[in-house]
C-alpha atoms as a PDB file:
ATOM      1  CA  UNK A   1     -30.286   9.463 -74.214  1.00  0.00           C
ATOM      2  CA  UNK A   2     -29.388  13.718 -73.938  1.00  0.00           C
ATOM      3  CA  UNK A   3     -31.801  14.003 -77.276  1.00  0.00           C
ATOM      4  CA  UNK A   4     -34.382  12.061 -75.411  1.00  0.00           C
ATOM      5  CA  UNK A   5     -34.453  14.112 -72.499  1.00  0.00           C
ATOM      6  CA  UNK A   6     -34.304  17.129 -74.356  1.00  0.00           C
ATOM      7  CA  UNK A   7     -37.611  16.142 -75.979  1.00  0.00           C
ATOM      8  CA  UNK A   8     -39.156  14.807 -72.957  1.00  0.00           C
ATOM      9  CA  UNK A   9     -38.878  18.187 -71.675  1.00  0.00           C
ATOM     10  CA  UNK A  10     -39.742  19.895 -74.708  1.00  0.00           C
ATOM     11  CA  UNK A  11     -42.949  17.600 -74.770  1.00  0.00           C
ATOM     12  CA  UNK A  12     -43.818  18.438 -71.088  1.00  0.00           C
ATOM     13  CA  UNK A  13     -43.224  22.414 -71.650  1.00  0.00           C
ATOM     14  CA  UNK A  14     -45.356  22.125 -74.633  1.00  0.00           C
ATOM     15  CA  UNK A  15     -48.006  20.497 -72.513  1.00  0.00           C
ATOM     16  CA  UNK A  16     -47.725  22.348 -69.518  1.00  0.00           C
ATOM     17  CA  UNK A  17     -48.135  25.692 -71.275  1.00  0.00           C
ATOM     18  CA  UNK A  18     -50.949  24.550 -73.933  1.00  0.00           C
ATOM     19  CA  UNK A  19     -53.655  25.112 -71.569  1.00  0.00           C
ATOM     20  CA  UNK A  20     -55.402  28.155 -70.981  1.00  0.00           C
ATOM     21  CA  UNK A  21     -56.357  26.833 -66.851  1.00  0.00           C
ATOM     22  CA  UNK A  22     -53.955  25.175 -64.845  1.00  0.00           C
ATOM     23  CA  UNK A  23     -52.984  25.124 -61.496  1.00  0.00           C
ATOM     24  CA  UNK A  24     -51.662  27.991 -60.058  1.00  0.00           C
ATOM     25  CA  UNK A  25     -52.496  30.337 -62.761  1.00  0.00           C
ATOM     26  CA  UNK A  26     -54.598  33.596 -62.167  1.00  0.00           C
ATOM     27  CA  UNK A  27     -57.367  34.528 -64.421  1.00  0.00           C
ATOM     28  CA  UNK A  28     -59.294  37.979 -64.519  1.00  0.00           C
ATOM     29  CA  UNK A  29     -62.186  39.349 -66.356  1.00  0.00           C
ATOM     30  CA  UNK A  30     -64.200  42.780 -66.468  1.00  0.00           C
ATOM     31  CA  UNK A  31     -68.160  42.617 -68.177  1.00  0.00           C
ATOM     32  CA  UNK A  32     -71.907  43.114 -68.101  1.00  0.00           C
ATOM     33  CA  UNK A  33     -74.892  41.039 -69.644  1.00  0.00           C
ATOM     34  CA  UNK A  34     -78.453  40.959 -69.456  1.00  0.00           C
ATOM     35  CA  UNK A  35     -81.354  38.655 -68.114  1.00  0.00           C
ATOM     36  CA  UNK A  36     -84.938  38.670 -68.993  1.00  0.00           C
ATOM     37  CA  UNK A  37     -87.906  35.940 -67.341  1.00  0.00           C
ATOM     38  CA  UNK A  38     -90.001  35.204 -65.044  1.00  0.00           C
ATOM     39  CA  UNK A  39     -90.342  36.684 -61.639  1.00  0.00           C
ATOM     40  CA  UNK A  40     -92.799  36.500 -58.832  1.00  0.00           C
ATOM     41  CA  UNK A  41     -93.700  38.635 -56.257  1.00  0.00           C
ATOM     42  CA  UNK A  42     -95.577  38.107 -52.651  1.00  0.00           C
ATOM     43  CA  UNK A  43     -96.399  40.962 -50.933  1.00  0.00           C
ATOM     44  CA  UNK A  44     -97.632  40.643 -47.044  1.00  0.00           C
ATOM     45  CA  UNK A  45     -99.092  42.476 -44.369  1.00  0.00           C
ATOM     46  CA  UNK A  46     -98.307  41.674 -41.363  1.00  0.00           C
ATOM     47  CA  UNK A  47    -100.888  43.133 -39.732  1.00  0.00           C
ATOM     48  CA  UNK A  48    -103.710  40.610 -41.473  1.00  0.00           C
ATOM     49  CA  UNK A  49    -101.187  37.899 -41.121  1.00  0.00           C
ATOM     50  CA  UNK A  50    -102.020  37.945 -45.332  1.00  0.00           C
ATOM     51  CA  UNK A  51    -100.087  37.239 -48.096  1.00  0.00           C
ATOM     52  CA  UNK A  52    -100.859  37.339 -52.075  1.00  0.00           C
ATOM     53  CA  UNK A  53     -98.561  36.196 -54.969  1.00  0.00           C
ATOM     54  CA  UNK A  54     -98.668  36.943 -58.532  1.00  0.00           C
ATOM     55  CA  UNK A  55     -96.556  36.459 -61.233  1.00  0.00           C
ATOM     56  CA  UNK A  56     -94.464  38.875 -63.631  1.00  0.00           C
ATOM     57  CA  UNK A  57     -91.475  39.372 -65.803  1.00  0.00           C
ATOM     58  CA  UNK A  58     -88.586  41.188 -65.263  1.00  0.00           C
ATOM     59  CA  UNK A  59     -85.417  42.642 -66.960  1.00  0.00           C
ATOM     60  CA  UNK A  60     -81.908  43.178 -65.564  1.00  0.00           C
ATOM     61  CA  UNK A  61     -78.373  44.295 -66.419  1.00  0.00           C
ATOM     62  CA  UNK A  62     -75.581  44.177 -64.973  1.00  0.00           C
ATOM     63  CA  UNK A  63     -71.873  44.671 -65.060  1.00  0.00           C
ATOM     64  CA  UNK A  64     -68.975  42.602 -63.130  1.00  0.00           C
ATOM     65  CA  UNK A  65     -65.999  41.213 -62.159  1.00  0.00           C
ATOM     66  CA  UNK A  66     -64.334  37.792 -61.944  1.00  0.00           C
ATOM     67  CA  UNK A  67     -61.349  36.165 -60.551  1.00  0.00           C
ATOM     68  CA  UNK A  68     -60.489  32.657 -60.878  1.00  0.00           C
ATOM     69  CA  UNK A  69     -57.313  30.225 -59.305  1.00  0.00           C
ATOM     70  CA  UNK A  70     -56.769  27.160 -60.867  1.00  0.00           C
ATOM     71  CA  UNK A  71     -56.952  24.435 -59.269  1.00  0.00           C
ATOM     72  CA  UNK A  72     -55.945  21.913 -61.718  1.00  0.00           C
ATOM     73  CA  UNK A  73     -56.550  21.806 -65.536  1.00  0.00           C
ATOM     74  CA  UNK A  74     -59.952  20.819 -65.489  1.00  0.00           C
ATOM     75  CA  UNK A  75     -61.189  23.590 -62.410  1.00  0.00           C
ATOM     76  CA  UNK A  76     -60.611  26.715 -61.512  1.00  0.00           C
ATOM     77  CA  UNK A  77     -62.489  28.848 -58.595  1.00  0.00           C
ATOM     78  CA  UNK A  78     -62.890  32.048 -57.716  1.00  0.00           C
ATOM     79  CA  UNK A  79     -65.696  35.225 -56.355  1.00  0.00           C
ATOM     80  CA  UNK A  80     -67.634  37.096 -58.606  1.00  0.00           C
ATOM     81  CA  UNK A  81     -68.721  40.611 -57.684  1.00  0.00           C
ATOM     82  CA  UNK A  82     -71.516  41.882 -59.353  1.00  0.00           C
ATOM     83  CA  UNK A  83     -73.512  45.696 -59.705  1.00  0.00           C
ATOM     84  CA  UNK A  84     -76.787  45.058 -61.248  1.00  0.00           C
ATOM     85  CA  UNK A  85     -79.777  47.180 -61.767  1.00  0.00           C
ATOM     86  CA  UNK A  86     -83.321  45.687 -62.967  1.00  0.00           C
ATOM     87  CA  UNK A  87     -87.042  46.221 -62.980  1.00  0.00           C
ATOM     88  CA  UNK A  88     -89.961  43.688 -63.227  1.00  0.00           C
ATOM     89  CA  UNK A  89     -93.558  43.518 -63.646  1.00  0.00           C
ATOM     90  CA  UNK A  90     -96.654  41.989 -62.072  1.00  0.00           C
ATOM     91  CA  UNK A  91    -100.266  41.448 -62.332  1.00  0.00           C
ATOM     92  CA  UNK A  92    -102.955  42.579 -60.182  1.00  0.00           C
ATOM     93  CA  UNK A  93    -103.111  41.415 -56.654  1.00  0.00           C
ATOM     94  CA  UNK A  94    -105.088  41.216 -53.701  1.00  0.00           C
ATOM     95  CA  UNK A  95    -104.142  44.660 -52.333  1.00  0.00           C
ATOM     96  CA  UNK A  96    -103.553  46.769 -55.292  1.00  0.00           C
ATOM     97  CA  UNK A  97    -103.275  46.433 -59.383  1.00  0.00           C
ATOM     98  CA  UNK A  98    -100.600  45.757 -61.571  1.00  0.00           C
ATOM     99  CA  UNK A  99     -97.521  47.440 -61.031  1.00  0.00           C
ATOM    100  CA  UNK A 100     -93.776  48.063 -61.290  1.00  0.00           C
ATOM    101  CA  UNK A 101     -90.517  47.723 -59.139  1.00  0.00           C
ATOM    102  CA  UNK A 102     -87.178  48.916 -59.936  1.00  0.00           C
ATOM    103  CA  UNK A 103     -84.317  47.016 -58.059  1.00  0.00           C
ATOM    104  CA  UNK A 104     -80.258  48.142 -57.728  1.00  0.00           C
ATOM    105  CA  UNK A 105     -78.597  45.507 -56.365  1.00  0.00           C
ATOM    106  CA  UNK A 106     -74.935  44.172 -55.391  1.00  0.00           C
ATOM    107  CA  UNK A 107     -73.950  40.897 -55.283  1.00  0.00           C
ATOM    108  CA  UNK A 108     -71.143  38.717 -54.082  1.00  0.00           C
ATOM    109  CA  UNK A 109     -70.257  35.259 -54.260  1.00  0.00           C
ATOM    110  CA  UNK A 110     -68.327  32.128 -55.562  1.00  0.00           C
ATOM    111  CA  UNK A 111     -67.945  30.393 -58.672  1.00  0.00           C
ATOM    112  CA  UNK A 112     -66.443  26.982 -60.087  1.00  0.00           C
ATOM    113  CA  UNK A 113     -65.493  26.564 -63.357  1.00  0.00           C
ATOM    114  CA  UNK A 114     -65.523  22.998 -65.020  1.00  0.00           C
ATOM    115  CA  UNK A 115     -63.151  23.081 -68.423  1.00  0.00           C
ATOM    116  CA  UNK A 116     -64.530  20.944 -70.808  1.00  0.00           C
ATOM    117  CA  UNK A 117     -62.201  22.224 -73.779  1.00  0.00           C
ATOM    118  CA  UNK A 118     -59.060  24.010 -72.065  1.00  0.00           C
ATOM    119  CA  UNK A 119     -56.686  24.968 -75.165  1.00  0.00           C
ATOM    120  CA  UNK A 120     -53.941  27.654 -75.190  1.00  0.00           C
ATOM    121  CA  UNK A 121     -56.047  30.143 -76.995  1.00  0.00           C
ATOM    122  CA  UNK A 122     -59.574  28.445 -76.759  1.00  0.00           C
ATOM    123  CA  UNK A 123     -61.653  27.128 -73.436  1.00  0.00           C
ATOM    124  CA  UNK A 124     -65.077  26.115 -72.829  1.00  0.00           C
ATOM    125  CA  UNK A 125     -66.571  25.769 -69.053  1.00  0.00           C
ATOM    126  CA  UNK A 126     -69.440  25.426 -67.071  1.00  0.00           C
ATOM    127  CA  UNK A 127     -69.958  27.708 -64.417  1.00  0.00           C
ATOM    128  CA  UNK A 128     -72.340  27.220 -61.442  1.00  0.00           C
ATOM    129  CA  UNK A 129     -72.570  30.229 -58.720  1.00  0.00           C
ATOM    130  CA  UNK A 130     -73.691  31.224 -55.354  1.00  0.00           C
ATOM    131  CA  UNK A 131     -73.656  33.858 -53.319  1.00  0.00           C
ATOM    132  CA  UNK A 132     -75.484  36.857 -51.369  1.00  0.00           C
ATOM    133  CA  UNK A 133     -77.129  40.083 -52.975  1.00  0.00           C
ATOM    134  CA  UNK A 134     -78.493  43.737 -50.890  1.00  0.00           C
ATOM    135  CA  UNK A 135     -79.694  46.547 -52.415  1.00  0.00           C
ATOM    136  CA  UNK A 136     -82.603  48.706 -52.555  1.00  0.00           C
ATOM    137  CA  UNK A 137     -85.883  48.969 -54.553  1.00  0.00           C
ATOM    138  CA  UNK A 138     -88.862  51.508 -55.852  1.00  0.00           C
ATOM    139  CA  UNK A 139     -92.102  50.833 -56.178  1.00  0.00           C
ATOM    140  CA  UNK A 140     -93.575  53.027 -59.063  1.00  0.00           C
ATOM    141  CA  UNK A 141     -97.163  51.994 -59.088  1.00  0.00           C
ATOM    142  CA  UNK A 142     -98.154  49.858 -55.990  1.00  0.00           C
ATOM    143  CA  UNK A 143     -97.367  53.347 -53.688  1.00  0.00           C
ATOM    144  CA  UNK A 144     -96.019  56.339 -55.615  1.00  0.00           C
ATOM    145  CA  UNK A 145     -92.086  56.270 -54.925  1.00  0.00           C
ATOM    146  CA  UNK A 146     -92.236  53.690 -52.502  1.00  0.00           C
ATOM    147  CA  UNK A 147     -88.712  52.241 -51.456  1.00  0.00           C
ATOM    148  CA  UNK A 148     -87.793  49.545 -49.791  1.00  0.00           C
ATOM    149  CA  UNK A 149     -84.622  47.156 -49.500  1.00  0.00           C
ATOM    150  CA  UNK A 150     -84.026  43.784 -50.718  1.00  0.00           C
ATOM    151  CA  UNK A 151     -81.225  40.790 -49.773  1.00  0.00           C
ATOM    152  CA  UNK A 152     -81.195  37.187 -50.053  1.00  0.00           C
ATOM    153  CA  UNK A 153     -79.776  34.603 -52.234  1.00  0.00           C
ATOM    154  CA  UNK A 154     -78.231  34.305 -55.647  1.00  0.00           C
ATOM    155  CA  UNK A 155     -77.081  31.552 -57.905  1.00  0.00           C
ATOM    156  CA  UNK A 156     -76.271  30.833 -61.671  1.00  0.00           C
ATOM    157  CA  UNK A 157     -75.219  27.942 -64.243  1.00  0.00           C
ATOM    158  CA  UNK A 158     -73.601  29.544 -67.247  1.00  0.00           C
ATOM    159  CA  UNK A 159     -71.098  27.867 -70.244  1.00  0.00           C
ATOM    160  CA  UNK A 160     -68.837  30.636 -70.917  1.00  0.00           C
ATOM    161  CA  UNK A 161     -66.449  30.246 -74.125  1.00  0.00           C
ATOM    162  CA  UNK A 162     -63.338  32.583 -74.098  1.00  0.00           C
ATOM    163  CA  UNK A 163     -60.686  32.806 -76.732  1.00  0.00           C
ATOM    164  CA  UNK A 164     -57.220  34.543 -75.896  1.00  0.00           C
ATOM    165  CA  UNK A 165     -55.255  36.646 -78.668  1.00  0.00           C
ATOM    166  CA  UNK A 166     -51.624  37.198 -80.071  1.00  0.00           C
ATOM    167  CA  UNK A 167     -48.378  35.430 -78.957  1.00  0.00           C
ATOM    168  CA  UNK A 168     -48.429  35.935 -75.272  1.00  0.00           C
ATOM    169  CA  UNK A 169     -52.577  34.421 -75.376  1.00  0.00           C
ATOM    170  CA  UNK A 170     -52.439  36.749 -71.948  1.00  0.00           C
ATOM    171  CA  UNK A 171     -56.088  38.771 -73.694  1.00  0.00           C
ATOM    172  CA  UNK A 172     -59.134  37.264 -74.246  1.00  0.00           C
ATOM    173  CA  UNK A 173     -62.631  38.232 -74.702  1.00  0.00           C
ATOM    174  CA  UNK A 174     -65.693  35.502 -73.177  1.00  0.00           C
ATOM    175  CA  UNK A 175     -69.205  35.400 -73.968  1.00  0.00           C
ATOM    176  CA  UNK A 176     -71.779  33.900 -71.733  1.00  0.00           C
ATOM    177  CA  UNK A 177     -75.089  31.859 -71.873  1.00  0.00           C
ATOM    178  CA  UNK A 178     -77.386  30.026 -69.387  1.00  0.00           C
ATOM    179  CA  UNK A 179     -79.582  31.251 -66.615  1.00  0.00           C
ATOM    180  CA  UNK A 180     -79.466  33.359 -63.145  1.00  0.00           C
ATOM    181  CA  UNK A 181     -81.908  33.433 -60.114  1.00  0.00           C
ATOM    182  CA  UNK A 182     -81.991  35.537 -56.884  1.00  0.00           C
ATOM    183  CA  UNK A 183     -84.004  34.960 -53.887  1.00  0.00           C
ATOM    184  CA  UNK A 184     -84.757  38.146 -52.185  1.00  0.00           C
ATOM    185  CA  UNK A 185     -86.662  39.714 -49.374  1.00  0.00           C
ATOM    186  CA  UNK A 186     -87.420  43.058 -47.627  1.00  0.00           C
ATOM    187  CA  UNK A 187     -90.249  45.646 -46.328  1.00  0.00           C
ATOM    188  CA  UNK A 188     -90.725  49.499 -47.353  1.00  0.00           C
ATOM    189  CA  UNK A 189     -89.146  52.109 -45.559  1.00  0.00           C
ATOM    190  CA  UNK A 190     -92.084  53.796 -44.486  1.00  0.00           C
ATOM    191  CA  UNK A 191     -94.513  50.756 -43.841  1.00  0.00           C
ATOM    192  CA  UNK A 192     -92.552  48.222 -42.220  1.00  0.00           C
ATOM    193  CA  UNK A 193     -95.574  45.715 -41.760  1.00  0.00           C
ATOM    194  CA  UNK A 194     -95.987  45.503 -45.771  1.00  0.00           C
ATOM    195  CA  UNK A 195     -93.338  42.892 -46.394  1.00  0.00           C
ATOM    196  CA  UNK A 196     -92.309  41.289 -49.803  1.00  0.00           C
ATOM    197  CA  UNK A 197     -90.320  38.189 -51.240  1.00  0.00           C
ATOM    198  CA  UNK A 198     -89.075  38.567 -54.843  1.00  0.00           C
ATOM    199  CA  UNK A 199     -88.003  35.118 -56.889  1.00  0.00           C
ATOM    200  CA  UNK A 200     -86.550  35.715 -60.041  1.00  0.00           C
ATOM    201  CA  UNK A 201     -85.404  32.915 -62.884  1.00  0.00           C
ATOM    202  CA  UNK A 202     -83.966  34.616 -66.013  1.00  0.00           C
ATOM    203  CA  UNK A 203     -82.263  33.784 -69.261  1.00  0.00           C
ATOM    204  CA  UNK A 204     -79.057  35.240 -69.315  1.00  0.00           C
ATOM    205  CA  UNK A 205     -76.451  36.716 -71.687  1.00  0.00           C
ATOM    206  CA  UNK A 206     -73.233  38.307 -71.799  1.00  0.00           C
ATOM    207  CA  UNK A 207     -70.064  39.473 -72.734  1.00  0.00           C
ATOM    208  CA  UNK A 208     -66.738  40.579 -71.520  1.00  0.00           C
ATOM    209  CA  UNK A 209     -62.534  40.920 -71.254  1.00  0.00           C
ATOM    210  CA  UNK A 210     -60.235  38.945 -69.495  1.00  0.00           C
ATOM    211  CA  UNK A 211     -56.832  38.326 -68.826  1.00  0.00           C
ATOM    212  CA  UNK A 212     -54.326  35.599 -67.190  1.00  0.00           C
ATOM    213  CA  UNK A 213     -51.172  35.804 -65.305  1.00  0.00           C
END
């Protein structure tokens, strides 16, 4: 009966501590990435009480930080903080022709991840976030250094693998694949009745370190 119990709870440690997420445990990660697609633009004057869209493409990078609780062995949640700086592209439109935008951004928000493999030294998620994003921007063709400001909405769905090194599996590096979007909006400094939404959808990439405790 003793060697039974002994194994039982040999069995259980084993288990317990052959996970990578679990509850209670702490998880933190430093990184950056890139996204590239589509992006569209609608610029309005308030004045007219007229708006014009047009479509474009835009690039961003970025580098962040994430922190995750487990919940259980099969979720884990957490915030994601997030510097990014980008530029885009768009045809002509009603008011002027083609031009570019550069955007510096921060973000904030929360993210889920769902374990679908959850090993000691191996685990493979799905991630789905949401949160809010400010920043400014600069217009480089539509009104020679124009600048503006931009906030709104952003949200993501990514399946991250990471893989954890040596005895202690405490170090780990991730990669990351799926897509991001932002919502944002906001007016020029110096022309307050030219306002302007900017939708983005991009293909996303990236990379980072992280750690557990």
């Amino acid at each position: 009966m003793k060697k039974l119990l002994i194994g039982l709870t040999l069995f259980a440690t084993t288990f317990a501590f052959g996970q990578s997420n679990r509850a209670g445990i702490i998880q933190a990660g430093i990184g950056g990435g890139m996204a590239i697609g589509w992006t569209s633009f609608e610029l309005t004057n308030t004045n007219l009480t007229k708006s014009d869209t047009k479509n474009g493409v835009g690039v961003t990078g970025n580098f962040n930080f994430r922190g995750q609780y487990g919940i259980s062995k099969s979720f884990s949640a957490g915030i994601l903080l997030r510097k990014e700086w980008g530029a885009f592209s768009v045809s002509d439109n009603d008011f002027e022709d083609s031009f570019e935008m550069s955007v510096s951004t921060f973000a904030i928000g929360l993210e889920g991840k769902i374990y679908l493999i959850n090993k000691d030294k191996l685990n493979f998620n799905i991630a789905p976030s949401f949160g809010y994003t400010t920043g400014s921007t600069e217009t480089i063709d539509l009104s020679p250094n124009a600048k503006g400001d931009a906030s709104g909405l952003n949200y993501g769905l990514i399946a991250e693998i990471n893989l954890y090194f040596g005895s202690s599996s405490k170090y780990g590096m991730s990669a990351d694949l799926g897509f991001a979007g932002s919502s944002l909006s906001g007016s020029y400094d110096d022309s307050k009745d030219m306002e302007y939404k900017i939708k983005g959808v991009n293909f996303y990439i990236g990379l980072g370190f992280s750690t557990r405790f």
